[in-house]
C-alpha atoms as a PDB file:
ATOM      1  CA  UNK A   1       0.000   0.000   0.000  1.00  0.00           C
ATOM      2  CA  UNK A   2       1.541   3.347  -1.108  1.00  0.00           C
ATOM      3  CA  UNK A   3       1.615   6.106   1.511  1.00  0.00           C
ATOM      4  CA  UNK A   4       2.352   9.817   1.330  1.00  0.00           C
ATOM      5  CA  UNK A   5       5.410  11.322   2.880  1.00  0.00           C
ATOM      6  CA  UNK A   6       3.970  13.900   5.344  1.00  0.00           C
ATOM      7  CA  UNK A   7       6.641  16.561   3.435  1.00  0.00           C
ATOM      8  CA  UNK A   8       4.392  15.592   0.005  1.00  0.00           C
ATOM      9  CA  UNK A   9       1.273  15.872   1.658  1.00  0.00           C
ATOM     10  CA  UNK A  10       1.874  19.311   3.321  1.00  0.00           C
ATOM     11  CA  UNK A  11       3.364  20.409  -0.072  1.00  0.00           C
ATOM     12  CA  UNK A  12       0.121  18.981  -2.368  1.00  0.00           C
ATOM     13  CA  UNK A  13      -1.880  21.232   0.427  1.00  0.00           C
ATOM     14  CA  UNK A  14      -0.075  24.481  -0.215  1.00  0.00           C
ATOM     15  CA  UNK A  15      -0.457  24.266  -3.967  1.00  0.00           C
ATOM     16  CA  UNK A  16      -4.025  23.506  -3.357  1.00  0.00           C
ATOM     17  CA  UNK A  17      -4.508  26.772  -1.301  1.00  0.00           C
ATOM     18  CA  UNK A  18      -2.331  28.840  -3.043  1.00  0.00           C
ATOM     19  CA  UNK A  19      -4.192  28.255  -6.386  1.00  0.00           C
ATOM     20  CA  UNK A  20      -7.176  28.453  -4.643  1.00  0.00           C
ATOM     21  CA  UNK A  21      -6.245  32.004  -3.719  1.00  0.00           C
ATOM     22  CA  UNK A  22      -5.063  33.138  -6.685  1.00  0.00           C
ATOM     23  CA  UNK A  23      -8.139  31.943  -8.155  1.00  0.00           C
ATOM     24  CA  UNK A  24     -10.425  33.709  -5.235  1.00  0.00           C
ATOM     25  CA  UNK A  25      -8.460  36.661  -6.729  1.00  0.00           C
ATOM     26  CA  UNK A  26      -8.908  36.532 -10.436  1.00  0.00           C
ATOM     27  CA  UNK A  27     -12.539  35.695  -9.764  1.00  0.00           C
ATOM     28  CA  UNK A  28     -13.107  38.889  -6.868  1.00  0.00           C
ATOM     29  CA  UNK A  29     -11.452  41.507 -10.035  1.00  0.00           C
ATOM     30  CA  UNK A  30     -13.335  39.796 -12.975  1.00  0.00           C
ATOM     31  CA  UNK A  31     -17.029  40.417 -10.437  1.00  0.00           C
ATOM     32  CA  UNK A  32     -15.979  44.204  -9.969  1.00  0.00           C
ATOM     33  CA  UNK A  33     -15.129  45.112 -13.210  1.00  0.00           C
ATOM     34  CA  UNK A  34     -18.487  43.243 -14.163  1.00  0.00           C
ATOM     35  CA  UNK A  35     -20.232  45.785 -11.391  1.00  0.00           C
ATOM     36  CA  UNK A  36     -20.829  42.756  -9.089  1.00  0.00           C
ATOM     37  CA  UNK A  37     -19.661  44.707  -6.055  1.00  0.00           C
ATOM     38  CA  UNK A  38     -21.459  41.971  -3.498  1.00  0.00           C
ATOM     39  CA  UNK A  39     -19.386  38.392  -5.519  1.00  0.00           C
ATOM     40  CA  UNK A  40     -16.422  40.553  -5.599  1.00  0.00           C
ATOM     41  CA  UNK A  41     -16.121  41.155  -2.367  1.00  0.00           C
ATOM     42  CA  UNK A  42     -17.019  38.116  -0.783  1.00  0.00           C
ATOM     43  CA  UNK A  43     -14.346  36.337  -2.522  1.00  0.00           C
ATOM     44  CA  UNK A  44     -12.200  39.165  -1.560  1.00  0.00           C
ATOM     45  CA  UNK A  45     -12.714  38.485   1.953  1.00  0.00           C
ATOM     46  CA  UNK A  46     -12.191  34.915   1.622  1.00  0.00           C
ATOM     47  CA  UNK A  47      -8.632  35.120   0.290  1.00  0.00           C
ATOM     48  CA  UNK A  48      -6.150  36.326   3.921  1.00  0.00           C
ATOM     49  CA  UNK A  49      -8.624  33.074   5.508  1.00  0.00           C
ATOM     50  CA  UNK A  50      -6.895  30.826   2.792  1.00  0.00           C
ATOM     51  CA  UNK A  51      -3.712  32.621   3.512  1.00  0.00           C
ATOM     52  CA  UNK A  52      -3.667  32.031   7.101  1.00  0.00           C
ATOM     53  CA  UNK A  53      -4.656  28.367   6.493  1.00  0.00           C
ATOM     54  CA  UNK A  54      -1.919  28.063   4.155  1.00  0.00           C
ATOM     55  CA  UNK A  55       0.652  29.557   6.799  1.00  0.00           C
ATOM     56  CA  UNK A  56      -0.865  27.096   9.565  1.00  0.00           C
ATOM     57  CA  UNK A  57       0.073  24.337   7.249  1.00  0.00           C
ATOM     58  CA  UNK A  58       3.571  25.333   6.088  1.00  0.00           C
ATOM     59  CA  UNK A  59       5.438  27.116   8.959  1.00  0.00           C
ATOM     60  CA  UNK A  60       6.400  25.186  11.886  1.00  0.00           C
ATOM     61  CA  UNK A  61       7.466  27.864  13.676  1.00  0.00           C
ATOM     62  CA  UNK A  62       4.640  30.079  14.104  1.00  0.00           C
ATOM     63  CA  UNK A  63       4.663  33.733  15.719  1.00  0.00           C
ATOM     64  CA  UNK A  64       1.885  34.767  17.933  1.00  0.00           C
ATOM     65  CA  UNK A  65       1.988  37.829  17.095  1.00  0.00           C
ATOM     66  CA  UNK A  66       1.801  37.373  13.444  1.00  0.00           C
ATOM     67  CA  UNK A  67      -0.714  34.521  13.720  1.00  0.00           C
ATOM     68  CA  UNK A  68      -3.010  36.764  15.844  1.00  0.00           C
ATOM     69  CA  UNK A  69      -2.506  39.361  12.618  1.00  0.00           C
ATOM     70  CA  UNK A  70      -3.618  36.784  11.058  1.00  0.00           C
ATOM     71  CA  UNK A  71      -6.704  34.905  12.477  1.00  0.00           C
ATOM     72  CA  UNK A  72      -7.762  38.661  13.330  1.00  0.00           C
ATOM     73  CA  UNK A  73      -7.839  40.197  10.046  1.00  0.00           C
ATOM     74  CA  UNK A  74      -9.593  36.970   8.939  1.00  0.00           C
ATOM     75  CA  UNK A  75     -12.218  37.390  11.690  1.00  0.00           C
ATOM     76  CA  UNK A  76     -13.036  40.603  10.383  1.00  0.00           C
ATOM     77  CA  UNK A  77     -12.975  40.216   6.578  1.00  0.00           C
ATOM     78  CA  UNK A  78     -15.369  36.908   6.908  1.00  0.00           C
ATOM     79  CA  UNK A  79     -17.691  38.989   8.823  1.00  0.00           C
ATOM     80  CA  UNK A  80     -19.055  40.218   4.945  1.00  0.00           C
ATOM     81  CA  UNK A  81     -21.015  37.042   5.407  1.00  0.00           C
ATOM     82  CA  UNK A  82     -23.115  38.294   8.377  1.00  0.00           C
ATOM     83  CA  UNK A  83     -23.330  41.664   7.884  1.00  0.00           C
ATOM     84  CA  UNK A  84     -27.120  41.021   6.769  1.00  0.00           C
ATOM     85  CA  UNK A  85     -27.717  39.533  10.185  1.00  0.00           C
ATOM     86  CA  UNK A  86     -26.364  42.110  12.291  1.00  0.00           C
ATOM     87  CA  UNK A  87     -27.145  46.008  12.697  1.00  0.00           C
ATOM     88  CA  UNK A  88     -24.431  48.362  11.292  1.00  0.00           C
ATOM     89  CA  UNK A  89     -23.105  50.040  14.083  1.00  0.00           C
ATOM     90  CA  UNK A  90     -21.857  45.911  15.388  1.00  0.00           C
ATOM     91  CA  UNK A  91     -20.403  45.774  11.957  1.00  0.00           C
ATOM     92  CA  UNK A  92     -18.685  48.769  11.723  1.00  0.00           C
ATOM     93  CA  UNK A  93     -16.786  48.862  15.236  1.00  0.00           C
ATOM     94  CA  UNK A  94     -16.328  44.966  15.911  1.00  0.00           C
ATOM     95  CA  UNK A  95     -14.820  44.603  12.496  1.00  0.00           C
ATOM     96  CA  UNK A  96     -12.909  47.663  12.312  1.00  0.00           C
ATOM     97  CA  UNK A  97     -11.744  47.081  16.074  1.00  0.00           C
ATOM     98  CA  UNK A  98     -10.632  43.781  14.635  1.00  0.00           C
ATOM     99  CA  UNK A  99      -8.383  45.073  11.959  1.00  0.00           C
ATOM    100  CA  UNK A 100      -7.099  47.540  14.490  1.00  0.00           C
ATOM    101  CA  UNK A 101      -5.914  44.852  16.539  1.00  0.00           C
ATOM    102  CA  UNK A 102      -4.702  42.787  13.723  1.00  0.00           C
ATOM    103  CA  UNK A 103      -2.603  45.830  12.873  1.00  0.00           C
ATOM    104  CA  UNK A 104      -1.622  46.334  16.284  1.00  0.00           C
ATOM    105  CA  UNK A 105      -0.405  42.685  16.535  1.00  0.00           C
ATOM    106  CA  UNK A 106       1.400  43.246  13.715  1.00  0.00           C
ATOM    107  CA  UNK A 107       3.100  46.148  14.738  1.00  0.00           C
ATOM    108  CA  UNK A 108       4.515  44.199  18.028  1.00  0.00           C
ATOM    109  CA  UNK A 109       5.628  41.581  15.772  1.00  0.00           C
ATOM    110  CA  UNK A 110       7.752  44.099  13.597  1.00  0.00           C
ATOM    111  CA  UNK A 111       8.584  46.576  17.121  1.00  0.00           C
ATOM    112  CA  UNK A 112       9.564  43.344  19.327  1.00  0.00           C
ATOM    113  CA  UNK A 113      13.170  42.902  18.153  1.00  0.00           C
ATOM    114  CA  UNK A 114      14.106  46.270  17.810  1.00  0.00           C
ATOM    115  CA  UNK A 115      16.670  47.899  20.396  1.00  0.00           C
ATOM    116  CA  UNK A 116      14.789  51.249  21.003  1.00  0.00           C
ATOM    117  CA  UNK A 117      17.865  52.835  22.672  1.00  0.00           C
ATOM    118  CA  UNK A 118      19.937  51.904  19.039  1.00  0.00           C
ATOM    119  CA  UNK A 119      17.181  53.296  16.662  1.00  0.00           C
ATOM    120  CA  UNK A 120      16.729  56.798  18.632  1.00  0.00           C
ATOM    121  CA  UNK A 121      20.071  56.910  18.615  1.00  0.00           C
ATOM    122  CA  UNK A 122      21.110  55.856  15.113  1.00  0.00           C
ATOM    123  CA  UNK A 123      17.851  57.181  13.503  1.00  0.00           C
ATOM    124  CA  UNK A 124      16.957  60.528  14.820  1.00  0.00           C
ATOM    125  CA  UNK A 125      16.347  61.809  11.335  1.00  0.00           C
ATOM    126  CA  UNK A 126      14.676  59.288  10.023  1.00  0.00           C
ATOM    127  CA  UNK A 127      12.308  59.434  13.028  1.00  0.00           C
ATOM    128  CA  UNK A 128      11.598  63.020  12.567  1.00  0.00           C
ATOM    129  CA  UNK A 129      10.728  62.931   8.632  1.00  0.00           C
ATOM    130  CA  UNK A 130       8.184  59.812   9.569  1.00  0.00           C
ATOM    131  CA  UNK A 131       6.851  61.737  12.127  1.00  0.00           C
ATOM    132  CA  UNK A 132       6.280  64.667   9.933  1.00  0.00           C
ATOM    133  CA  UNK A 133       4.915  62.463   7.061  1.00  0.00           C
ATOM    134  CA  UNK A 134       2.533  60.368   8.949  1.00  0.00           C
ATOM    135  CA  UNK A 135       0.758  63.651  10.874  1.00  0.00           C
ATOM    136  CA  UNK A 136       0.578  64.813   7.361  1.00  0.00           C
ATOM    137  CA  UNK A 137      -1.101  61.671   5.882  1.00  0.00           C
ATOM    138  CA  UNK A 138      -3.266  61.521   8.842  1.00  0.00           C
ATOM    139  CA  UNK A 139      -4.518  64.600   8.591  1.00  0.00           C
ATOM    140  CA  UNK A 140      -5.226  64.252   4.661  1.00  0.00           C
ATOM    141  CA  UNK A 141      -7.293  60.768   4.926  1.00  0.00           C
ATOM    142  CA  UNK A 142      -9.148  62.204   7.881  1.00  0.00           C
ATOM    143  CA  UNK A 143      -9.571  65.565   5.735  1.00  0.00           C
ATOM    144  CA  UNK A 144     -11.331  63.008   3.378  1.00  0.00           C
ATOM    145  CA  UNK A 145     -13.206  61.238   5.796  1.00  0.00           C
ATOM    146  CA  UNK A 146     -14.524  64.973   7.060  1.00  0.00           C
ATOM    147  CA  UNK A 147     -17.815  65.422   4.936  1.00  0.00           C
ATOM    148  CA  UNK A 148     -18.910  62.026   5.715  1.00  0.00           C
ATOM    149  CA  UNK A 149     -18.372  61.356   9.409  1.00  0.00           C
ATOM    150  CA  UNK A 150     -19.084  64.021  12.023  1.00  0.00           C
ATOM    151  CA  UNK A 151     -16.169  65.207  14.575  1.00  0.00           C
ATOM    152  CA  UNK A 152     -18.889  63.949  17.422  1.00  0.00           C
ATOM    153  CA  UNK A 153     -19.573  60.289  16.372  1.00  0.00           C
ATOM    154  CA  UNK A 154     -17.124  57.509  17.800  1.00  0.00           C
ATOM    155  CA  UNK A 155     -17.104  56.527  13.837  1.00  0.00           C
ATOM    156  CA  UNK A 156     -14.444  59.389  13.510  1.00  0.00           C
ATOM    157  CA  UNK A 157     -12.140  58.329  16.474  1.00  0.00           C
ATOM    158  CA  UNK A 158     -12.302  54.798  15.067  1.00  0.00           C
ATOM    159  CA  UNK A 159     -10.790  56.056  11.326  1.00  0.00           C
ATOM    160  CA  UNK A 160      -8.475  58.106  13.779  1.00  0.00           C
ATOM    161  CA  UNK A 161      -7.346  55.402  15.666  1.00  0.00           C
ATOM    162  CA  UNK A 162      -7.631  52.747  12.197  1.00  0.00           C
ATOM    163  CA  UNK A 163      -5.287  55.258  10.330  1.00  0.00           C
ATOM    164  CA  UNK A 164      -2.334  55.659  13.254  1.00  0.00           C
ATOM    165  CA  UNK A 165      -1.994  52.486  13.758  1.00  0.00           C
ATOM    166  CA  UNK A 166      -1.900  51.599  10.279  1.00  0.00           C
ATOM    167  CA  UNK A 167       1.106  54.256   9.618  1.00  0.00           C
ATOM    168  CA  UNK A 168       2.646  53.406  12.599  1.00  0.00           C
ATOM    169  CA  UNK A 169       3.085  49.856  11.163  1.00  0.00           C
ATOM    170  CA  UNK A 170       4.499  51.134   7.681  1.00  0.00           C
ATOM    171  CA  UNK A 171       7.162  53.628  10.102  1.00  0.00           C
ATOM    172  CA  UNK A 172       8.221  51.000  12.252  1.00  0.00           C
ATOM    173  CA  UNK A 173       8.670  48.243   9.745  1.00  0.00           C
ATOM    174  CA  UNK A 174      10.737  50.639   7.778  1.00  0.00           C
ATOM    175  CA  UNK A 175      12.978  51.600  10.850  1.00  0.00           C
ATOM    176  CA  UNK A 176      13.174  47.605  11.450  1.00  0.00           C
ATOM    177  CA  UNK A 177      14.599  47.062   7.360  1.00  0.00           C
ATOM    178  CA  UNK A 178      17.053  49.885   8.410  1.00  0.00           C
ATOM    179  CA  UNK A 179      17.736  47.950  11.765  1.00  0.00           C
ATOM    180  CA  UNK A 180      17.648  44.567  10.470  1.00  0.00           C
ATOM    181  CA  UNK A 181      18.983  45.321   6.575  1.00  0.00           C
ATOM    182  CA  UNK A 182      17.873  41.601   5.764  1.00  0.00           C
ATOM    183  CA  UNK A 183      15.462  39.974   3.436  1.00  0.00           C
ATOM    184  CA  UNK A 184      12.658  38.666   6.124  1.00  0.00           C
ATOM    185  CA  UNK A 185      12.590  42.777   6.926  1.00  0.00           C
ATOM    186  CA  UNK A 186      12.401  44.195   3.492  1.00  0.00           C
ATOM    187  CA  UNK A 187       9.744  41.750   2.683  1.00  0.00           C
ATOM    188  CA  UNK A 188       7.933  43.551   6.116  1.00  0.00           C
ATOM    189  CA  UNK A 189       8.469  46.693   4.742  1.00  0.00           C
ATOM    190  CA  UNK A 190       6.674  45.506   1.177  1.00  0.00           C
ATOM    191  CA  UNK A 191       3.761  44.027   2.627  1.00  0.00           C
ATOM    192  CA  UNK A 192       3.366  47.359   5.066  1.00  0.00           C
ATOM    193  CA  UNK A 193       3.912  49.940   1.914  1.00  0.00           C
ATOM    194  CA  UNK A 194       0.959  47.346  -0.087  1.00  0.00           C
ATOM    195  CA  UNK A 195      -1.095  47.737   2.563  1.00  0.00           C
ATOM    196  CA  UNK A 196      -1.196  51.360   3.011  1.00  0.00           C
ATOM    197  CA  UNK A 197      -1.102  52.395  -0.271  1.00  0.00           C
ATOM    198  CA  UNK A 198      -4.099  49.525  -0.251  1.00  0.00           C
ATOM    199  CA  UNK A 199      -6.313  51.756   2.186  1.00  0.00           C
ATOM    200  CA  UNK A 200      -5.774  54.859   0.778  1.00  0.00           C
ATOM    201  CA  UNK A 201      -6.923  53.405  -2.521  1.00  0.00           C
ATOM    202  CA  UNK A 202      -9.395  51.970  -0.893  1.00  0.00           C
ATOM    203  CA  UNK A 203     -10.402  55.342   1.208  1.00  0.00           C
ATOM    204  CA  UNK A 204     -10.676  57.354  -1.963  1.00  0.00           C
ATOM    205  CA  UNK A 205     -12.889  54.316  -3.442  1.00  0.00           C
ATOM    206  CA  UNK A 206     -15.430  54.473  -0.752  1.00  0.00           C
ATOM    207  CA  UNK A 207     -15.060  58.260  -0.222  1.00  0.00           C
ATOM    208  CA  UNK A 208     -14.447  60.045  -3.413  1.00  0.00           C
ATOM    209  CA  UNK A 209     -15.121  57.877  -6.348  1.00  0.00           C
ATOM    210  CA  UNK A 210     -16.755  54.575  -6.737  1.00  0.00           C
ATOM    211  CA  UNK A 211     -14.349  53.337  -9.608  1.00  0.00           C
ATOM    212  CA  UNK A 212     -14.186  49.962 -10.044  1.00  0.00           C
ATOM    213  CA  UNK A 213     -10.339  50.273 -10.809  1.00  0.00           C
ATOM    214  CA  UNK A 214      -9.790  51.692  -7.600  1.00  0.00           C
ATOM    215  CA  UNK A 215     -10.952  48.513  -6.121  1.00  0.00           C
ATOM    216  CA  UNK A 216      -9.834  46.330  -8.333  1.00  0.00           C
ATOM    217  CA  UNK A 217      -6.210  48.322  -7.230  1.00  0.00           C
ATOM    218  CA  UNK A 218      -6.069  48.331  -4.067  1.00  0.00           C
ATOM    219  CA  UNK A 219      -7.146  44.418  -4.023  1.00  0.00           C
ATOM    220  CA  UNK A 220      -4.324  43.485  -5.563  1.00  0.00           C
ATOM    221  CA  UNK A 221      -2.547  45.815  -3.213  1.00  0.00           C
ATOM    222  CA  UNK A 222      -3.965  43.694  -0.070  1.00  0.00           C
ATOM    223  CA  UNK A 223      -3.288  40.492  -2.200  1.00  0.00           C
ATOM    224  CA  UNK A 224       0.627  41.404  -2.360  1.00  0.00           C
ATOM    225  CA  UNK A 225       0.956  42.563   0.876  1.00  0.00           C
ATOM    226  CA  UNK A 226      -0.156  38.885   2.394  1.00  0.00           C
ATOM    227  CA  UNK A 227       2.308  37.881  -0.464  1.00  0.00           C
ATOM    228  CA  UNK A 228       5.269  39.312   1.147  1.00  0.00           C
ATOM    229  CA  UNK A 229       3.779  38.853   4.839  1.00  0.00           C
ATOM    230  CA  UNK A 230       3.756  35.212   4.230  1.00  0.00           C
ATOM    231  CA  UNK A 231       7.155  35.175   2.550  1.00  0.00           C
ATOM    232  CA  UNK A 232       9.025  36.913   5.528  1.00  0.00           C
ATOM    233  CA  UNK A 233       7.055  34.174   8.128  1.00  0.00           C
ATOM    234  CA  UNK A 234       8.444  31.722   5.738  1.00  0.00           C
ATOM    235  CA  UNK A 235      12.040  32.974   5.886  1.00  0.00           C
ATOM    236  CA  UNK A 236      14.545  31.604   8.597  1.00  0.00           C
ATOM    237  CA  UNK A 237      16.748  33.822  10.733  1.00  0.00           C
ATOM    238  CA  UNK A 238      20.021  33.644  11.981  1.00  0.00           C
ATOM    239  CA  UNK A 239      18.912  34.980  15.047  1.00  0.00           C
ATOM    240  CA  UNK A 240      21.884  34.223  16.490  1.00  0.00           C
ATOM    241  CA  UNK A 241      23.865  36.028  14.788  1.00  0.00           C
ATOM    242  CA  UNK A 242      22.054  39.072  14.170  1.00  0.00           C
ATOM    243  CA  UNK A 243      22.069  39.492  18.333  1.00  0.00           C
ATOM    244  CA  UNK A 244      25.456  38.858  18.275  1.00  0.00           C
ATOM    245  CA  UNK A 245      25.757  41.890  15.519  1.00  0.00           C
ATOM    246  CA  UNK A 246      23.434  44.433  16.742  1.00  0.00           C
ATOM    247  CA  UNK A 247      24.478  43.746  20.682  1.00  0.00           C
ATOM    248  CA  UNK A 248      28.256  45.044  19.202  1.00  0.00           C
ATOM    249  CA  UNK A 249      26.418  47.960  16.909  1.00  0.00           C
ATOM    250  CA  UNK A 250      24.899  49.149  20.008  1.00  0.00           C
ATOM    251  CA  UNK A 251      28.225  49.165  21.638  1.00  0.00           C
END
């Protein structure tokens, strides 16, 4: 009797589910372009859910921080499927508290390894221009956000909150590629840059114009930023090492 190797098996799985996203993909653009906003976005919300199955099945060594990212973001994009069933305010701040969180994990991932002491001091610069360009960029998507959510409604704190987070990821995963200088880092970065540039597409979709090239964009914005998240999770570290290095650096 002929048995599979687990390595095959595991393998024949991630083929399965990476096809399967890619497919979920190519499906989710073909619906909007077709004006089927509801199909397109379900299978836009199913495709980080195959992602995260895919990562449970090929990395062994799995971060809790970056599996919370994860199974939160998923949480949150499957809850398209129950939106009819619940009222709007329990949709709008459960899943947007979700994705906050998932960001938030995410940025504790990316902020964990860093020596704090050797970025102020190697980075002051740096620090300063982020700071400068993220108050700016705050300030513009909540400029666009204005006319359609009042100052006084907890909807406009949420977008607040949504959007720092979401830039504080992008800085800090930039100061950890300057840190770090490796590829599991740069591949951070990538995913970080996709997914803001992803929101702000997606901002001005929702916001300003209803083009179904914006959202066809700033899909395949999220799509390449779970790309490269799943590609650094997938890449080993000499961890080792890299102490050993950054332990004399700070020295």
């Amino acid at each position: 009797m002929f048995v599979l190797q687990p390595k095959i098996v595991i393998m024949n799985k991630s083929k399965v589910l990476v096809i399967l996203a890619l497919l979920l993909y190519i499906l989710s653009v073909v619906f909007q372009f077709s004006d089927e906003d509801v199909i397109a976005n379900a299978l836009k919300s199913i495709i980080l859910p195959v992602v995260t199955l895919l990562y449970f099945v090929t990395v062994k060594r799995k971060s809790l921080f970056f599996t919370l990212f994860l199974v939160l973001f998923s949480i949150s994009d499957l809850m398209i499927f129950i939106v009819p069933y619940i009222s709007h305010d329990i949709d709008y701040f459960l899943g947007n508290s979700l994705y906050i969180l998932a960001y938030a994990s995410l940025l504790v991932e990316v902020s964990k390894s860093i020596s704090i002491v050797y970025v102020l001091r190697n980075y002051k610069i740096h620090l300063l221009v982020l700071t400068i360009l993220n108050i700016y960029l705050i300030y513009v998507l909540q400029v666009i956000v204005d006319p359609f959510v009042s100052h006084q409604t907890n909807e406009y704190y949420i977008e607040l909150i949504y959007n720092i987070v979401m830039l504080l990821l992008l800085s800090v995963s930039l100061v950890n590629y300057f840190y770090r200088d490796n590829v599991k880092s740069l591949s951070m970065f990538i995913g970080a840059l996709c997914i803001v540039f992803g929101e702000v597409i997606w901002v001005a979709y929702t916001y300003i114009s209803e083009r179904n090239l914006l959202n066809a964009v700033s899909t395949t914005l999220y799509v390449l930023a779970f790309y490269f998240f799943y590609k650094q999770s997938k890449i080993e570290q000499e961890v080792e090492r890299e102490e050993v290095n950054m332990l004399i650096n700070n020295h």
